[in-house]
PDB file of N, CA and C in Angstrom:
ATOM      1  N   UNK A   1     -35.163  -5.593  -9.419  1.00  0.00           N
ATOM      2  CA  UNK A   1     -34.383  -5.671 -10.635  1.00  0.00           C
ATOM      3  C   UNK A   1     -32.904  -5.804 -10.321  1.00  0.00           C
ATOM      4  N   UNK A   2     -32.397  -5.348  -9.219  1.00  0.00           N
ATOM      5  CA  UNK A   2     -31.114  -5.181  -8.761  1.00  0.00           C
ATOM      6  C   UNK A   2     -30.581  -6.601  -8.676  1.00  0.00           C
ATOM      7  N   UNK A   3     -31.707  -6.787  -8.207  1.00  0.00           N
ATOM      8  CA  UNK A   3     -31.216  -8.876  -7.022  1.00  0.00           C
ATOM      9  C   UNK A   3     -30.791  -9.663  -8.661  1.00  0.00           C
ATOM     10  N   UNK A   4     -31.160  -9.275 -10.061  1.00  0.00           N
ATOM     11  CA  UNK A   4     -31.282  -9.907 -11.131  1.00  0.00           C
ATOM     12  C   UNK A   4     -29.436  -9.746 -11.496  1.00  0.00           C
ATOM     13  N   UNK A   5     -28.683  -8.943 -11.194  1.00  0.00           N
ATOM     14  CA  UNK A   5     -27.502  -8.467 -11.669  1.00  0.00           C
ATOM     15  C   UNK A   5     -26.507  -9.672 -10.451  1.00  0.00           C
ATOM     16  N   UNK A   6     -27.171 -10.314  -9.835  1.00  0.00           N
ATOM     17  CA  UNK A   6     -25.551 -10.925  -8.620  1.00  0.00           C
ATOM     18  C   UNK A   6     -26.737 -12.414  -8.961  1.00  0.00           C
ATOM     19  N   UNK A   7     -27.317 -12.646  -9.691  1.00  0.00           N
ATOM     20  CA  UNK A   7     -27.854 -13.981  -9.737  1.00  0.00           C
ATOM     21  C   UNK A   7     -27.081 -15.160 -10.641  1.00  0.00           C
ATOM     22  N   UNK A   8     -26.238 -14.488 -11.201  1.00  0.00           N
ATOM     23  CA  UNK A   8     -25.017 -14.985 -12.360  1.00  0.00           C
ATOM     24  C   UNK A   8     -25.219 -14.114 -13.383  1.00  0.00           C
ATOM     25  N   UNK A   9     -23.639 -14.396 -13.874  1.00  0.00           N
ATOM     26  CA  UNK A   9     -23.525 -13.478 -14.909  1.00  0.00           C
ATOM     27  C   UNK A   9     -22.653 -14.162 -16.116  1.00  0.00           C
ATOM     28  N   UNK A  10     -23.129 -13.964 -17.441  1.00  0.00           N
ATOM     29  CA  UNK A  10     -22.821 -14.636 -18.551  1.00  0.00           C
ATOM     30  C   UNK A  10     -21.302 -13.512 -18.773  1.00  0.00           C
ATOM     31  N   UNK A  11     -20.604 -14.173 -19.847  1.00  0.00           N
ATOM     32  CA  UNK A  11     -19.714 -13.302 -20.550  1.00  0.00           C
ATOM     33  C   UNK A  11     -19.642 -12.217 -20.333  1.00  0.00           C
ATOM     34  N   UNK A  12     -21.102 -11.955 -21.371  1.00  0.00           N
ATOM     35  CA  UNK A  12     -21.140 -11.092 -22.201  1.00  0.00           C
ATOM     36  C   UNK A  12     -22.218  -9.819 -21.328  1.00  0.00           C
ATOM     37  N   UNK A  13     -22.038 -10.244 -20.020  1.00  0.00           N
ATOM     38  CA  UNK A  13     -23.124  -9.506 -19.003  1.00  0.00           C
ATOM     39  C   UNK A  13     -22.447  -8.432 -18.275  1.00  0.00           C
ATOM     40  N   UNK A  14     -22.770  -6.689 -18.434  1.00  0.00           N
ATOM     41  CA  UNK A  14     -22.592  -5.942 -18.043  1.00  0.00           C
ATOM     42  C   UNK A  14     -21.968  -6.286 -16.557  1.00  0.00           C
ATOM     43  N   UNK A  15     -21.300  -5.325 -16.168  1.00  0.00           N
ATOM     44  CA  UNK A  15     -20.552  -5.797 -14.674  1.00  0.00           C
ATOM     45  C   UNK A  15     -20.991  -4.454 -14.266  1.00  0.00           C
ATOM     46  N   UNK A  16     -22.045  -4.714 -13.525  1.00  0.00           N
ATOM     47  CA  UNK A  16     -23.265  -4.118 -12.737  1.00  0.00           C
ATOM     48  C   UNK A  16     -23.568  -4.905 -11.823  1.00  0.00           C
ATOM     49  N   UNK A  17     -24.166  -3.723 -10.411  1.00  0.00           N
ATOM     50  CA  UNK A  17     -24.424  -4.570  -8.910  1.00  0.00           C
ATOM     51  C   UNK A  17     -25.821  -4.061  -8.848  1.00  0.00           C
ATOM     52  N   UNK A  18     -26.506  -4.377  -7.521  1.00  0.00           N
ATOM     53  CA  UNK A  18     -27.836  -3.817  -7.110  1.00  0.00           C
ATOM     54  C   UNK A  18     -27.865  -2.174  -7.197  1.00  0.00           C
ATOM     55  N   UNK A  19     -26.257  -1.646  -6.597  1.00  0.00           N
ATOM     56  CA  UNK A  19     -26.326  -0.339  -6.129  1.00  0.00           C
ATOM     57  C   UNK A  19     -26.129   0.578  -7.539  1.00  0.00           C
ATOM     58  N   UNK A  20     -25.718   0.233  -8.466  1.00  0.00           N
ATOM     59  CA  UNK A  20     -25.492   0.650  -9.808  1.00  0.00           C
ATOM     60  C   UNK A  20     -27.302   1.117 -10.307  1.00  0.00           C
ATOM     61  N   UNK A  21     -27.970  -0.059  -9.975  1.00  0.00           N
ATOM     62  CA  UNK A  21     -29.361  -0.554 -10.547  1.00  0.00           C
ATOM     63  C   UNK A  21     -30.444   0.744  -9.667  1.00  0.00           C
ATOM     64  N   UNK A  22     -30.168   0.561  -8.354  1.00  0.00           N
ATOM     65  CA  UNK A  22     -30.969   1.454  -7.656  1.00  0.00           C
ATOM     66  C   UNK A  22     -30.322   3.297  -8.630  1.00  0.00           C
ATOM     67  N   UNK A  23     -29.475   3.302  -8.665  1.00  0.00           N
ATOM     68  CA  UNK A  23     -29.070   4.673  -8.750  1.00  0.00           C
ATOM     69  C   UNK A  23     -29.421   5.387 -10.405  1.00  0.00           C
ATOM     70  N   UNK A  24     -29.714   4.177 -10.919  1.00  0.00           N
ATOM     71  CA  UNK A  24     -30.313   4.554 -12.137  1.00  0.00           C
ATOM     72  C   UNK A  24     -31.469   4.975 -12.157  1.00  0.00           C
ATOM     73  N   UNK A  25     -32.423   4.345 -11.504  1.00  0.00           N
ATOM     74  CA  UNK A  25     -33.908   4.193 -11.345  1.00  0.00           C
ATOM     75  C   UNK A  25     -34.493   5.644 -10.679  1.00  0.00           C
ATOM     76  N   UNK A  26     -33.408   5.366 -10.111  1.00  0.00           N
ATOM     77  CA  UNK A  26     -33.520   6.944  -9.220  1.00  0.00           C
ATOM     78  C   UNK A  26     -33.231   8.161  -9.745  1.00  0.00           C
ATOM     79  N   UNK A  27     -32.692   8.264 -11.079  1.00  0.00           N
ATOM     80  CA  UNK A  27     -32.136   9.077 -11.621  1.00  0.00           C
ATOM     81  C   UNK A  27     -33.296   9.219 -13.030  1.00  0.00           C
ATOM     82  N   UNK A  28     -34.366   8.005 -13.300  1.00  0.00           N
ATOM     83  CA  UNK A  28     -35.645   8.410 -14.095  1.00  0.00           C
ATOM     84  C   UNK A  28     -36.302   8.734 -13.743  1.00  0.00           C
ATOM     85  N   UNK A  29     -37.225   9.402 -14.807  1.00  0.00           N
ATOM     86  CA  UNK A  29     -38.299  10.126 -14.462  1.00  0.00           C
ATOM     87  C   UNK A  29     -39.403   9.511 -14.416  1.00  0.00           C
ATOM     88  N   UNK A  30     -40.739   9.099 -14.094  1.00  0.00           N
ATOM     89  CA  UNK A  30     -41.760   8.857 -13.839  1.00  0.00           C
ATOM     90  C   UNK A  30     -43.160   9.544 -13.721  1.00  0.00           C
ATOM     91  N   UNK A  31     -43.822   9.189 -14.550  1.00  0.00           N
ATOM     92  CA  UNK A  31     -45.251   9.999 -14.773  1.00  0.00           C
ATOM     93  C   UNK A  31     -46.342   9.101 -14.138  1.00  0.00           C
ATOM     94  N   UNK A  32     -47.942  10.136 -13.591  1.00  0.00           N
ATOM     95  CA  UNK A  32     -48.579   9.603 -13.086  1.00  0.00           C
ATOM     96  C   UNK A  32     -49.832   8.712 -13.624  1.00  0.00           C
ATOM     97  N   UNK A  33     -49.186   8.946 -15.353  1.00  0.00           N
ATOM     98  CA  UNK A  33     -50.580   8.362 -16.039  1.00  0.00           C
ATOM     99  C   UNK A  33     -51.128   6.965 -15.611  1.00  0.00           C
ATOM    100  N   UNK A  34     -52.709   7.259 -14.912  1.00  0.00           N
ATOM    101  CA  UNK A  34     -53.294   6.104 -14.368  1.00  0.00           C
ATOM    102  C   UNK A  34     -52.309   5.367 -13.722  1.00  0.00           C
ATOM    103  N   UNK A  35     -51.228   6.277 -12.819  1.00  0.00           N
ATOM    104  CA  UNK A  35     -50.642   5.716 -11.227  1.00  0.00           C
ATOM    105  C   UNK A  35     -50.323   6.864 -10.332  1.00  0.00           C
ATOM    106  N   UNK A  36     -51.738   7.322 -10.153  1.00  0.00           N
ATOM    107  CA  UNK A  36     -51.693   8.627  -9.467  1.00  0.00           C
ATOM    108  C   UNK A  36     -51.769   8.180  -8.273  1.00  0.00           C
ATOM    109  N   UNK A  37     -52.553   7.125  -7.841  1.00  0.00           N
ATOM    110  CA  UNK A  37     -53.058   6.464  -6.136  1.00  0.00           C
ATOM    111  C   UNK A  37     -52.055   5.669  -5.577  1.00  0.00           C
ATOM    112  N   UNK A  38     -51.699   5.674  -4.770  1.00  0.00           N
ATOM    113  CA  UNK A  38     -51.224   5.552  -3.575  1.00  0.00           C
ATOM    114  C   UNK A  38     -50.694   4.176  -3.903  1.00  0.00           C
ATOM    115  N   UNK A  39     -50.887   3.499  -3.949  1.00  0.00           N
ATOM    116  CA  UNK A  39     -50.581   2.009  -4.472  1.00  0.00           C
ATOM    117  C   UNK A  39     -49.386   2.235  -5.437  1.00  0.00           C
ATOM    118  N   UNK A  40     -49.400   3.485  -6.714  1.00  0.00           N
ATOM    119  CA  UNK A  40     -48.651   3.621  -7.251  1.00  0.00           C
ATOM    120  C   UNK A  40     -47.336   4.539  -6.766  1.00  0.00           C
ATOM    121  N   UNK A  41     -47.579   5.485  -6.163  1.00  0.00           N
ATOM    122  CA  UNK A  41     -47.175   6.467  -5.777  1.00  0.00           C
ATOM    123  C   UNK A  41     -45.567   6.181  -4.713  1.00  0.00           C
ATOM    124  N   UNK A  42     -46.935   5.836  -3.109  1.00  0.00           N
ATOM    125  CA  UNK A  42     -45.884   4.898  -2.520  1.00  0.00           C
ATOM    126  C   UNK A  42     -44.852   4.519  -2.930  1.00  0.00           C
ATOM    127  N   UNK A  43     -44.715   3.079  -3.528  1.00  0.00           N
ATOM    128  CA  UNK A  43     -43.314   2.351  -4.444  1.00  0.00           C
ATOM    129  C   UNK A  43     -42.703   3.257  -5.298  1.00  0.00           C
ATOM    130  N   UNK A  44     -43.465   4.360  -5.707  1.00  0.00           N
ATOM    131  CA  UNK A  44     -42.460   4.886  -6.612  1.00  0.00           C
ATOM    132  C   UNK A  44     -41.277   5.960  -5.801  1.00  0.00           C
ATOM    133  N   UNK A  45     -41.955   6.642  -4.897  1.00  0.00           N
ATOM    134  CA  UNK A  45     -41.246   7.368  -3.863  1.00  0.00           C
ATOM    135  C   UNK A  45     -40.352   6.084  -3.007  1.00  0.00           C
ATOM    136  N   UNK A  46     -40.352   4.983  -2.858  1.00  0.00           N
ATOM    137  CA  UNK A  46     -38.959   4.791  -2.701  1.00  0.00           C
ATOM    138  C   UNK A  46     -37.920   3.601  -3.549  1.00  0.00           C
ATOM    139  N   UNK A  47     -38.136   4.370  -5.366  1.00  0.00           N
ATOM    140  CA  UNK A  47     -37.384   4.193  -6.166  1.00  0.00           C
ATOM    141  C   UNK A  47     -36.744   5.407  -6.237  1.00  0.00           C
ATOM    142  N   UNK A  48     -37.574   6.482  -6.385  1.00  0.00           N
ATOM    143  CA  UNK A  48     -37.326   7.871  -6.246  1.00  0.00           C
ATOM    144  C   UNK A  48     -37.716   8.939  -5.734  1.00  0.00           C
ATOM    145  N   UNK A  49     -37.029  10.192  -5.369  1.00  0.00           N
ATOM    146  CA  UNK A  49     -38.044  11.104  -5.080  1.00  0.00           C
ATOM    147  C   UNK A  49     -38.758  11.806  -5.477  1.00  0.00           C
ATOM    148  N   UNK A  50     -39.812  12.879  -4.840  1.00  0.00           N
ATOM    149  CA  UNK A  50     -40.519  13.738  -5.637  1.00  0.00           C
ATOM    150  C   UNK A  50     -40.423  14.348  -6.574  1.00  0.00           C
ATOM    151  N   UNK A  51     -38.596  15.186  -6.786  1.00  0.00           N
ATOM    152  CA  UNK A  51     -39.015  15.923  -8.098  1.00  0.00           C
ATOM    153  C   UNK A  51     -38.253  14.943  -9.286  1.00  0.00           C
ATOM    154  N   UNK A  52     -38.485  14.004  -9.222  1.00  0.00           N
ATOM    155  CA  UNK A  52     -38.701  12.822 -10.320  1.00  0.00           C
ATOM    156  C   UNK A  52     -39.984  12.592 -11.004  1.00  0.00           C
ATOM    157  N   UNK A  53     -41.436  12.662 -10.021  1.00  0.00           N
ATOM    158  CA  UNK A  53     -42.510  12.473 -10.349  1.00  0.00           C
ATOM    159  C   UNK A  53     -43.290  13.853 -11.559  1.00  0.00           C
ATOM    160  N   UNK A  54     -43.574  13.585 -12.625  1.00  0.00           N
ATOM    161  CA  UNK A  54     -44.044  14.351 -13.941  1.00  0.00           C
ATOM    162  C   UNK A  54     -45.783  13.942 -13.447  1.00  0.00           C
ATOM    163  N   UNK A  55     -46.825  15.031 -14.098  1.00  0.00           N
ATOM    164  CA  UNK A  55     -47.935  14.397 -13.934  1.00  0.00           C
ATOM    165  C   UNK A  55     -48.269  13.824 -15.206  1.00  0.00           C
ATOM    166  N   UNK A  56     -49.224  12.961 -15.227  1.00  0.00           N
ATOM    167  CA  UNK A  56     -49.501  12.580 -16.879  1.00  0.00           C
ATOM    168  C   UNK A  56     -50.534  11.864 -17.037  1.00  0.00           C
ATOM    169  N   UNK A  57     -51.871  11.956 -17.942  1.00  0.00           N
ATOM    170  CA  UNK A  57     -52.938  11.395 -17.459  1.00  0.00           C
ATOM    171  C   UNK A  57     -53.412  10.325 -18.565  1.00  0.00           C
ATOM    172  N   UNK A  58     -52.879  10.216 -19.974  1.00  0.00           N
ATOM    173  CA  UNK A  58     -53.074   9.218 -20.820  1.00  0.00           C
ATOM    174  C   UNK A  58     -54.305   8.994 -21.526  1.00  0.00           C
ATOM    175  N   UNK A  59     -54.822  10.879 -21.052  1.00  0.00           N
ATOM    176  CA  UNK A  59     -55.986  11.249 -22.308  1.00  0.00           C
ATOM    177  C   UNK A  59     -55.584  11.146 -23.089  1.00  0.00           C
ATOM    178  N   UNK A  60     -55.752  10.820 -24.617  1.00  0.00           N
ATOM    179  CA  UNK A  60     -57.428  10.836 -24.505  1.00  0.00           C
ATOM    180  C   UNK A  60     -57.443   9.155 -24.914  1.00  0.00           C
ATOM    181  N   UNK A  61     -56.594   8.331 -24.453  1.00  0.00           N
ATOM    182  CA  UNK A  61     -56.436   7.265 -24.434  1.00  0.00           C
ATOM    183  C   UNK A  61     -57.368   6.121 -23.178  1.00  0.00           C
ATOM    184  N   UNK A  62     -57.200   7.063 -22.280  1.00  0.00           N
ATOM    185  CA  UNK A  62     -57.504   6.036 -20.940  1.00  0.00           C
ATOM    186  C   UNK A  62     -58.900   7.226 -21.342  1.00  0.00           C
ATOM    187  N   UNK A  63     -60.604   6.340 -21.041  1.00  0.00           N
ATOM    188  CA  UNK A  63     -61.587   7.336 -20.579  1.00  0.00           C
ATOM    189  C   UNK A  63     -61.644   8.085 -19.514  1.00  0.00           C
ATOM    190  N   UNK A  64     -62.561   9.504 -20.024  1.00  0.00           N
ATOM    191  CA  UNK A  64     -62.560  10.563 -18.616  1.00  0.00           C
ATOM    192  C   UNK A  64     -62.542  10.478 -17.779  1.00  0.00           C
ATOM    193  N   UNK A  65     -63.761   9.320 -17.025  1.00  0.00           N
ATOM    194  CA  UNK A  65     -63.994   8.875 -15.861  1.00  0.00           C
ATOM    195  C   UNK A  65     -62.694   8.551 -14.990  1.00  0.00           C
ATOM    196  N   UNK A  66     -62.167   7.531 -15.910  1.00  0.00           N
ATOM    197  CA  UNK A  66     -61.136   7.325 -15.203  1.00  0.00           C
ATOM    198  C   UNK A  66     -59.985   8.191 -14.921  1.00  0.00           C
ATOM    199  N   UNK A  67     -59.570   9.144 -16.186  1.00  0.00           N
ATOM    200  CA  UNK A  67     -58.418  10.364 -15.640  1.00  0.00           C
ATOM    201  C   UNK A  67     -58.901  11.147 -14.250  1.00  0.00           C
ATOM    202  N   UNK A  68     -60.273  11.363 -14.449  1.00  0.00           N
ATOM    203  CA  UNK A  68     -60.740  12.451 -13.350  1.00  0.00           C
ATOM    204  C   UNK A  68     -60.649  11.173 -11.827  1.00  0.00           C
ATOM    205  N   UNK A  69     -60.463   9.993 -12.175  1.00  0.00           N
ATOM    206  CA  UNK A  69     -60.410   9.730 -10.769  1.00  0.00           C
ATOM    207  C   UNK A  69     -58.832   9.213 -10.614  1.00  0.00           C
ATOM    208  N   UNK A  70     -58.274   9.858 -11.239  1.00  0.00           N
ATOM    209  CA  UNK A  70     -56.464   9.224 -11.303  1.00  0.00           C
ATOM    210  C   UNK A  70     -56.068  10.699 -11.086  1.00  0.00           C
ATOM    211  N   UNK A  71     -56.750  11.927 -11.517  1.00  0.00           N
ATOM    212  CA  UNK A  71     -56.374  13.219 -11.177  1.00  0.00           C
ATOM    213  C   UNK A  71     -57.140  13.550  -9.589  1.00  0.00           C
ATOM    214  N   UNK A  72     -57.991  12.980  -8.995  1.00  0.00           N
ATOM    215  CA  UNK A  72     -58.473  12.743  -7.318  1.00  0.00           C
ATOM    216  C   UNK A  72     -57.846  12.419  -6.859  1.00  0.00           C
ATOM    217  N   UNK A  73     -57.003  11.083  -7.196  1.00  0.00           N
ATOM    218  CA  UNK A  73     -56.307  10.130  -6.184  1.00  0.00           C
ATOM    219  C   UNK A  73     -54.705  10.755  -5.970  1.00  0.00           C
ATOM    220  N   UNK A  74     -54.372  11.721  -7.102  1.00  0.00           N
ATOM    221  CA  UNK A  74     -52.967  12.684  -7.085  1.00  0.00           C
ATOM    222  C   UNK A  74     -53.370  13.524  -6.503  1.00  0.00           C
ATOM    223  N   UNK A  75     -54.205  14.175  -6.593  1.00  0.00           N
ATOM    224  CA  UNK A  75     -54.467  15.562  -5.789  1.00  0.00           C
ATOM    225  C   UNK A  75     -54.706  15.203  -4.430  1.00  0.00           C
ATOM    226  N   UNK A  76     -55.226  14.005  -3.758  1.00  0.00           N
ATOM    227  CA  UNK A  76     -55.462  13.524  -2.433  1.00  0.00           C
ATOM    228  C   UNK A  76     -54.291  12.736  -1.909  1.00  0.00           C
ATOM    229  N   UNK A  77     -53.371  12.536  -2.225  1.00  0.00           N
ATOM    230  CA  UNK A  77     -52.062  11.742  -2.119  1.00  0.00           C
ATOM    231  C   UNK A  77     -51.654  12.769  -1.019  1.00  0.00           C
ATOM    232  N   UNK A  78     -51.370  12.123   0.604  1.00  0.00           N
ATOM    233  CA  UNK A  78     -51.376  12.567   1.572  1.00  0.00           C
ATOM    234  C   UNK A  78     -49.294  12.727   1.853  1.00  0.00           C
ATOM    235  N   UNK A  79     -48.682  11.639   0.552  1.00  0.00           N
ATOM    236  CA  UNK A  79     -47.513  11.660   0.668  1.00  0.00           C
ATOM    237  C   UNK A  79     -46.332  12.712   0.410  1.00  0.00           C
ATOM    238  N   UNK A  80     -47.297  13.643  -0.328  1.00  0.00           N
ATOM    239  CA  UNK A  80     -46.239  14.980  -0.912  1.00  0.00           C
ATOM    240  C   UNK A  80     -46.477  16.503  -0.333  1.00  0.00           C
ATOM    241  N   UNK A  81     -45.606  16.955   0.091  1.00  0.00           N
ATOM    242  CA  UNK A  81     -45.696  18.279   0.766  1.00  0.00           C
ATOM    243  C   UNK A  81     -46.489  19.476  -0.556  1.00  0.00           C
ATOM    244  N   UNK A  82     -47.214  20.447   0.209  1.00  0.00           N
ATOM    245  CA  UNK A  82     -47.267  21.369  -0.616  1.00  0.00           C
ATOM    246  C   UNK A  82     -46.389  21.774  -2.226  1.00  0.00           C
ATOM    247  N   UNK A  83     -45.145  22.016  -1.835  1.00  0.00           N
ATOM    248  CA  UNK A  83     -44.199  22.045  -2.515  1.00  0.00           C
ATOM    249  C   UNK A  83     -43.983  21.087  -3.591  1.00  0.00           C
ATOM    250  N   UNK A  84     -44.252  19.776  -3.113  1.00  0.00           N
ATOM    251  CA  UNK A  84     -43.552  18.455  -3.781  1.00  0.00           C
ATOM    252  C   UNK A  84     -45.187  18.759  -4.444  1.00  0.00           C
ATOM    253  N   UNK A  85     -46.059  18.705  -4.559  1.00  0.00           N
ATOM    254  CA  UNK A  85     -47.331  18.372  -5.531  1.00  0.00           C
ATOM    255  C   UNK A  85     -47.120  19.323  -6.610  1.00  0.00           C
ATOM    256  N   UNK A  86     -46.950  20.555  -6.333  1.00  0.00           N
ATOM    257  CA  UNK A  86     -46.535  21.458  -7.192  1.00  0.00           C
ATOM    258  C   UNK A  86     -45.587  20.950  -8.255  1.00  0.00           C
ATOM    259  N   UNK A  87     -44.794  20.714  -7.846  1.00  0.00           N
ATOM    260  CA  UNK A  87     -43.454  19.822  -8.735  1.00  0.00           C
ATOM    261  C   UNK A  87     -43.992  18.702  -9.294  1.00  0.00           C
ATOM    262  N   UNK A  88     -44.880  17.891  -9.292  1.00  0.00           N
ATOM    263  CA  UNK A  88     -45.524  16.904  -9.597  1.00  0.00           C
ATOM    264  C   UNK A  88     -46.226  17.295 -10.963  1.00  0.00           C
ATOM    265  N   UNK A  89     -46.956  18.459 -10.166  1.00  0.00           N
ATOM    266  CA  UNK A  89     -48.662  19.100 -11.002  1.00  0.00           C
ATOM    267  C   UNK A  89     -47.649  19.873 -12.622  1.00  0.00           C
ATOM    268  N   UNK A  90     -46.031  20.872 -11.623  1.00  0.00           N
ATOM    269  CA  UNK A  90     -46.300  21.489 -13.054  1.00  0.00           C
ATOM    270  C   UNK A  90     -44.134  21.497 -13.289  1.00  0.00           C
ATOM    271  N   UNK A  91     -44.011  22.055 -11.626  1.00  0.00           N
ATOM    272  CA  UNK A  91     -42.478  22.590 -12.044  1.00  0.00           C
ATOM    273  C   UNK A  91     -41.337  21.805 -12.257  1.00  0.00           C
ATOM    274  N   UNK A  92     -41.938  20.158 -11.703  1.00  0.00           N
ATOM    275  CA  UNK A  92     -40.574  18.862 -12.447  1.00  0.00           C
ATOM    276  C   UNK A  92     -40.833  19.133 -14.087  1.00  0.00           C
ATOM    277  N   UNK A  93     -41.491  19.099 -14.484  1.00  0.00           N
ATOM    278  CA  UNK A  93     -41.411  19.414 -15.868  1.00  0.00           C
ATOM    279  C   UNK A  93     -40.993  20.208 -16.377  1.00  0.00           C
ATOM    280  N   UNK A  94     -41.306  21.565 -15.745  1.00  0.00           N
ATOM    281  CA  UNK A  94     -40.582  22.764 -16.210  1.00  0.00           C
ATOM    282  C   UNK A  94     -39.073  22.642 -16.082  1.00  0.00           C
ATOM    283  N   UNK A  95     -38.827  22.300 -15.169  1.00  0.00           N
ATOM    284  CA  UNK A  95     -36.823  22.047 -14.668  1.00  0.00           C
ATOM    285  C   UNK A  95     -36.388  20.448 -16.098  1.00  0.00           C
ATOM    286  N   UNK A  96     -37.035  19.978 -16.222  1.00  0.00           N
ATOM    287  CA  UNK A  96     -37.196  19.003 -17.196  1.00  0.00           C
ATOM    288  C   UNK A  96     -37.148  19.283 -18.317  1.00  0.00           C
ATOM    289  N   UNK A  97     -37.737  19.968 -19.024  1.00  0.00           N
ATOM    290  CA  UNK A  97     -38.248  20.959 -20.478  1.00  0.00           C
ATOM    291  C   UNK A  97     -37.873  22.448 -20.473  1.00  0.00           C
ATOM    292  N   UNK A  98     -36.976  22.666 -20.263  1.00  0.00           N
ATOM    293  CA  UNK A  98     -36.959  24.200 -20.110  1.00  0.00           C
ATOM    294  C   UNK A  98     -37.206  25.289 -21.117  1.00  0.00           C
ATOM    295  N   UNK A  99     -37.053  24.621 -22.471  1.00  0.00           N
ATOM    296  CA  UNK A  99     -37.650  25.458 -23.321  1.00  0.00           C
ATOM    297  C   UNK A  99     -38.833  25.466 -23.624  1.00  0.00           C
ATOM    298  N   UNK A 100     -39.986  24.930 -23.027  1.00  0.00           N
ATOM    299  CA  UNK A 100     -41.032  24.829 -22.850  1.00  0.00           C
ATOM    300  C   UNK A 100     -41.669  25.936 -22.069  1.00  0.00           C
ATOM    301  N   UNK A 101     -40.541  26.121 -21.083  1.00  0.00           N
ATOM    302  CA  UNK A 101     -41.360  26.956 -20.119  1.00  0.00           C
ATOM    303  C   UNK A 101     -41.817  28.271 -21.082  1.00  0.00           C
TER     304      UNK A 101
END
């Protein structure tokens, strides 16, 4: 998305670079609904880091079958420390929502 900001720029076009673009991205949050596996995960860890990642499963929208194997493929995700899954599973949200807690 970055490479899209130095490809030309109209008028009326924000005066924004790649490094503007990365630092945003990095600064959202991201949930795992049906992109719990690795395919998803991966790329997202290097837009951002772990306690960026929210869990989220897109019941009762997406069928069971499939949450329970999008909640396997997060829980087996070999990329996040003890710590960092935790933050994933419950406490990015909590630091996120605090009156929730």
């Amino acid at each position: 998305m970055g490479e899209h900001t130095v490809m030309g720029r109209g008028p009326e076009d924000a005066d924004i670079d790649p490094a503007h673009v990365a630092e945003v991205l990095r600064g959202l949050y991201y949930e795992t609904a049906l992109a719990g596996s690795r395919n998803s995960l991966l790329p997202t860890l290097e837009v951002t880091t772990a306690d960026h990642i929210l869990f989220g499963t897109d019941w009762p929208a997406a069928p069971e079958p499939t949450v329970v194997r999008n909640i396997d493929n997060l829980t087996g995700f070999d990329g996040f420390t003890e710590d960092q899954r935790r933050g994933v599973e419950r406490d990015n949200a909590l630091r996120l929502f605090p009156r929730f807690a």
